[in-house]
N, C-alpha and C. Protein backbone atom coordinates (compact mmCIF):
# COMPACT_ATOMS: atom_id res chain seq x y z
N UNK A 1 12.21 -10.88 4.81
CA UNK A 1 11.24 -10.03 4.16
C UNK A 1 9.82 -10.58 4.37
N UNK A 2 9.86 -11.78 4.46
CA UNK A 2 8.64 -12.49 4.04
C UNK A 2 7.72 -12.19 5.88
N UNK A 3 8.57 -12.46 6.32
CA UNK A 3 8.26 -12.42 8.14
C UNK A 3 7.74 -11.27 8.47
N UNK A 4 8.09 -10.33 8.13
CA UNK A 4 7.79 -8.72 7.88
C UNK A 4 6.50 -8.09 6.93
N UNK A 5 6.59 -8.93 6.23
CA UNK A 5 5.34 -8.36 4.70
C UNK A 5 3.87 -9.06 5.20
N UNK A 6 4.16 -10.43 5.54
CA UNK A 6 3.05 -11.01 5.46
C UNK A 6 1.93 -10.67 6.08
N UNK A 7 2.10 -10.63 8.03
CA UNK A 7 1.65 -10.16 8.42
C UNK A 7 0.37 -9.18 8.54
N UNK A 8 1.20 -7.77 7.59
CA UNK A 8 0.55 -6.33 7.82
C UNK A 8 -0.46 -7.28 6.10
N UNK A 9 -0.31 -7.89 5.36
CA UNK A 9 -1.16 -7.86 4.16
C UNK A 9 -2.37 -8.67 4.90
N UNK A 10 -2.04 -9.35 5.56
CA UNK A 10 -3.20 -10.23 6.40
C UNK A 10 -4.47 -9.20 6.65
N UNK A 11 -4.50 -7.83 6.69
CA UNK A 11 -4.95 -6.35 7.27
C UNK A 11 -6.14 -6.34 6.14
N UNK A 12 -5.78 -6.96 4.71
CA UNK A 12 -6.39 -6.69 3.78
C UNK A 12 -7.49 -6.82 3.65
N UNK A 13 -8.60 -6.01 3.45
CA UNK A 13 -9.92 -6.22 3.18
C UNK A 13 -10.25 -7.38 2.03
N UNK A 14 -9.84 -6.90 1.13
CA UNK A 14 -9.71 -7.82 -0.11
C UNK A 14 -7.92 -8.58 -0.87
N UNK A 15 -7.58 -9.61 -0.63
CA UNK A 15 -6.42 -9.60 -0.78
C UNK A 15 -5.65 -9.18 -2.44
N UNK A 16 -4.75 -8.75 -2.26
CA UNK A 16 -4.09 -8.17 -3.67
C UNK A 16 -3.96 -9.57 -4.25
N UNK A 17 -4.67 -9.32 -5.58
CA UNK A 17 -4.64 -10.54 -6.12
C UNK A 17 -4.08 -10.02 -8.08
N UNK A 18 -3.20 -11.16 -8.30
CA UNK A 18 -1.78 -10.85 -9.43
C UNK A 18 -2.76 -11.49 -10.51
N UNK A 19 -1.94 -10.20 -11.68
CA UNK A 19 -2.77 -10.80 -13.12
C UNK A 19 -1.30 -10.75 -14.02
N UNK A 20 -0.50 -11.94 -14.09
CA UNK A 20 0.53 -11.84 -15.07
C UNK A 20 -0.05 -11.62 -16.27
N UNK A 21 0.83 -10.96 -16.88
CA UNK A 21 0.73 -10.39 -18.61
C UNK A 21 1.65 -10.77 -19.52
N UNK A 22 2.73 -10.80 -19.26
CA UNK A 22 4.01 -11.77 -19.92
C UNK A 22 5.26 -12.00 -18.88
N UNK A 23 5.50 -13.61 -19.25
CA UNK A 23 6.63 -14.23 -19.21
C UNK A 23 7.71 -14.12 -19.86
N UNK A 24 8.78 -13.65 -19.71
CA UNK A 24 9.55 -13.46 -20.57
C UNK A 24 11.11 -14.75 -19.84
N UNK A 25 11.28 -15.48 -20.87
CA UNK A 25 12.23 -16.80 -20.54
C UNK A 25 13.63 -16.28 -21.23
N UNK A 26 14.77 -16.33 -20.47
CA UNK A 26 16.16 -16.35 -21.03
C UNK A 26 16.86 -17.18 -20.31
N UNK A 27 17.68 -18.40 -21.02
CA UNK A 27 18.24 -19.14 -19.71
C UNK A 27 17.73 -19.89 -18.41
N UNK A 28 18.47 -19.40 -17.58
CA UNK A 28 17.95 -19.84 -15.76
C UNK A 28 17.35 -18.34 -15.06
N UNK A 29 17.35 -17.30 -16.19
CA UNK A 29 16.69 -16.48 -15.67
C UNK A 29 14.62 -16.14 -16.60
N UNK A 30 14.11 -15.41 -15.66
CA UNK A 30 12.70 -14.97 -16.85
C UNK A 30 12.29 -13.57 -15.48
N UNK A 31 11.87 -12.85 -16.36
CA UNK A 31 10.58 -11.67 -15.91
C UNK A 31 9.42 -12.09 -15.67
N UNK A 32 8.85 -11.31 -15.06
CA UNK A 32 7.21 -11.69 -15.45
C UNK A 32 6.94 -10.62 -15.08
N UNK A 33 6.06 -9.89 -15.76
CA UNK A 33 5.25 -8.38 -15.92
C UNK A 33 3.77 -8.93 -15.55
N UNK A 34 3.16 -8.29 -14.37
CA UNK A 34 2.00 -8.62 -14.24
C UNK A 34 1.09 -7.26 -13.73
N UNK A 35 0.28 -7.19 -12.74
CA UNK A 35 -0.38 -6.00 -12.28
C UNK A 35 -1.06 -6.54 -10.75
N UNK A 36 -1.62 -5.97 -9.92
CA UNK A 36 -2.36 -6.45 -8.90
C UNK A 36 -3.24 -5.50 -8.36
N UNK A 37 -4.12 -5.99 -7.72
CA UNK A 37 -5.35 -4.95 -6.85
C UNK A 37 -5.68 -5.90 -5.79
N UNK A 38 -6.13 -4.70 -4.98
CA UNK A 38 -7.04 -5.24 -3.69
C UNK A 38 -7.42 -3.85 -3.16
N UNK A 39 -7.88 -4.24 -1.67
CA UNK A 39 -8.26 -3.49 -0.97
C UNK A 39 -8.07 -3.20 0.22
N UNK A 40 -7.18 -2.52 0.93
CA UNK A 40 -5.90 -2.49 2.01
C UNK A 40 -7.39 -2.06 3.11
N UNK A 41 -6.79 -1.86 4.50
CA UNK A 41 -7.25 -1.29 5.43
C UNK A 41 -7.45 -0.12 5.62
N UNK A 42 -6.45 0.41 4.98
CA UNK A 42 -7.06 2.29 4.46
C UNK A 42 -7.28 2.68 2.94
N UNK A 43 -7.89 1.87 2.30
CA UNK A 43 -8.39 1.87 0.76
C UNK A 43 -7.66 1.24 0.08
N UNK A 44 -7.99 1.69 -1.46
CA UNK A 44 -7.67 0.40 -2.58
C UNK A 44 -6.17 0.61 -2.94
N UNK A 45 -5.86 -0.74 -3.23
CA UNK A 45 -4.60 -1.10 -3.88
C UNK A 45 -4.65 -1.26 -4.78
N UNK A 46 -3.66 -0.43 -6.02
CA UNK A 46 -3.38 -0.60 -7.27
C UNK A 46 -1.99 -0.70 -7.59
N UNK A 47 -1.39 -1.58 -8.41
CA UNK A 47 -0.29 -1.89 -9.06
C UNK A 47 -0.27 -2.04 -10.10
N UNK A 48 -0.71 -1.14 -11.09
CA UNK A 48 -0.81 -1.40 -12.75
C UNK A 48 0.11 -1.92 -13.26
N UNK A 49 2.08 -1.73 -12.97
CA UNK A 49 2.98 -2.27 -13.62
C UNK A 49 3.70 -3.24 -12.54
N UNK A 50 4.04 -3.98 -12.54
CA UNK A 50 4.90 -5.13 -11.65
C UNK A 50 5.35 -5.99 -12.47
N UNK A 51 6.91 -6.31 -11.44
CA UNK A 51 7.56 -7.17 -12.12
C UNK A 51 8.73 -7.86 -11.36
N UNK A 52 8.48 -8.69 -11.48
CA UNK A 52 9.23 -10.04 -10.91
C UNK A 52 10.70 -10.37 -11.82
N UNK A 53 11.74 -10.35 -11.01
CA UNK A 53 13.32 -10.95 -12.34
C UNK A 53 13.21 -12.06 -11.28
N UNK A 54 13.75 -12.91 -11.78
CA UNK A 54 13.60 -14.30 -11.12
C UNK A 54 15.13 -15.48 -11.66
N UNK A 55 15.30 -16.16 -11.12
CA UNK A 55 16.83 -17.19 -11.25
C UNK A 55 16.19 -18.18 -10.71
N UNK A 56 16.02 -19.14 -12.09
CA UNK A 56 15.86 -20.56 -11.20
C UNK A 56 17.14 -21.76 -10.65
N UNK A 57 17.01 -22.25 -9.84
CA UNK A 57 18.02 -23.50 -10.04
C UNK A 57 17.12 -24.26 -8.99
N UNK A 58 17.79 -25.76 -9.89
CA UNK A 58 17.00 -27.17 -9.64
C UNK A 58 15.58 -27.19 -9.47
N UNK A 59 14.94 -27.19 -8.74
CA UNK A 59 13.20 -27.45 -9.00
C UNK A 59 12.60 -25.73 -8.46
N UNK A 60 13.26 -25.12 -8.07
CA UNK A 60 12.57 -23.67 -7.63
C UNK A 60 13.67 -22.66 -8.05
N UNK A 61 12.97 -21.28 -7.01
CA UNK A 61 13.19 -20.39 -7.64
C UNK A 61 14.75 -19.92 -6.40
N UNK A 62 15.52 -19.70 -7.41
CA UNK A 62 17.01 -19.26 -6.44
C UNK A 62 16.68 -17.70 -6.29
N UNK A 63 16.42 -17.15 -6.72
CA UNK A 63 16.36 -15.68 -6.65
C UNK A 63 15.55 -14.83 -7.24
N UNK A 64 14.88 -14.23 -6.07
CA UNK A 64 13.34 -13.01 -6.82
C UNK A 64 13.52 -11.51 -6.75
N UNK A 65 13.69 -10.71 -7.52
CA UNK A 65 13.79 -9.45 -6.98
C UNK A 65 12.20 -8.79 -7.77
N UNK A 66 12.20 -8.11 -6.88
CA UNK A 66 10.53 -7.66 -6.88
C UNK A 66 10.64 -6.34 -7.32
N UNK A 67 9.65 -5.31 -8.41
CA UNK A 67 9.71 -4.17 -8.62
C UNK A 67 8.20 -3.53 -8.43
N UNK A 68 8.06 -2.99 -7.62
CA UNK A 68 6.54 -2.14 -7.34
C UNK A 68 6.91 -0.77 -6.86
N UNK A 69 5.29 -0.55 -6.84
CA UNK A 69 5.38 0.99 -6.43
C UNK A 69 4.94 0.81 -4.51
N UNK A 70 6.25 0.99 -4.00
CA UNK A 70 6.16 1.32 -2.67
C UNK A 70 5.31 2.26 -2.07
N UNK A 71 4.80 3.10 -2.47
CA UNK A 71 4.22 4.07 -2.12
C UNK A 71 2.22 3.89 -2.19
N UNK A 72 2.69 2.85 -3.22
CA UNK A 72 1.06 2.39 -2.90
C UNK A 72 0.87 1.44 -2.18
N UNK A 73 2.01 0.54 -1.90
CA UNK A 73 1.48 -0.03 -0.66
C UNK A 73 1.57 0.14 1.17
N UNK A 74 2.11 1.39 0.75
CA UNK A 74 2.21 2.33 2.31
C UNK A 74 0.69 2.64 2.52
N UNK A 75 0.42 3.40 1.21
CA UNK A 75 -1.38 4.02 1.53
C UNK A 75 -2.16 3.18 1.58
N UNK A 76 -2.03 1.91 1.21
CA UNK A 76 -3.14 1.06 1.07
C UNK A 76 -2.89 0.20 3.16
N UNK A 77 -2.01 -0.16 3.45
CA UNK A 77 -1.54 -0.71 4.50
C UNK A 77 -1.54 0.40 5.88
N UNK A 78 -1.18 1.85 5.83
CA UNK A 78 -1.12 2.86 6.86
C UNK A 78 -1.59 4.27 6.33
N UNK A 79 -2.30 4.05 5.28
CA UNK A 79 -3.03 5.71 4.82
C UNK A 79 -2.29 6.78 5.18
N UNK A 80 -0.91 6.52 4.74
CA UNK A 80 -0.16 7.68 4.69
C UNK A 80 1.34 7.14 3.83
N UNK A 81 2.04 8.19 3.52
CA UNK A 81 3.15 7.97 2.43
C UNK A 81 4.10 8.40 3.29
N UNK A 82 4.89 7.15 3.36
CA UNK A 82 6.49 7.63 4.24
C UNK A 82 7.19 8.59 3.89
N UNK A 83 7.80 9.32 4.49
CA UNK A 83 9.06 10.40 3.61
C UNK A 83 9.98 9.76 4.28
């Protein structure tokens, strides 16, 4: 994923930059609810809701699953919305 994503964000006028809002801790697992903006190559990036589920083991993170709105980062990256 990472080999794939990084790349095209490199494009960014202004890079999307994360404002966590809460941590939420259970166990070896936690959330984190945050938001992000920037400014893509074909206009602005907004992510008002985001959220990270996360699994730690031993000093990092074992597992991230990521929740955004795909669709804004199509327009912000290729000024157009996939179907």
């Amino acid at each position: 994923m990472l080999d794939r994503l990084l790349p095209p964000l490199h494009t960014f006028v202004a890079p999307p930059v994360f404002t966590v809002h809460e941590i939420i801790v259970e166990g070896d697992r936690a959330v984190i609810l945050a938001s992000s903006s920037g400014e893509g190559p074909y206009g602005p990036y907004r992510q008002p809701h985001y959220a990270f589920v996360t699994r730690v083991a031993g000093d990092g993170f074992a597992e991230v699953i990521e929740f955004n709105d795909t669709v804004a980062v199509e327009t912000a990256l290729y000024g157009r919305q996939f179907v």
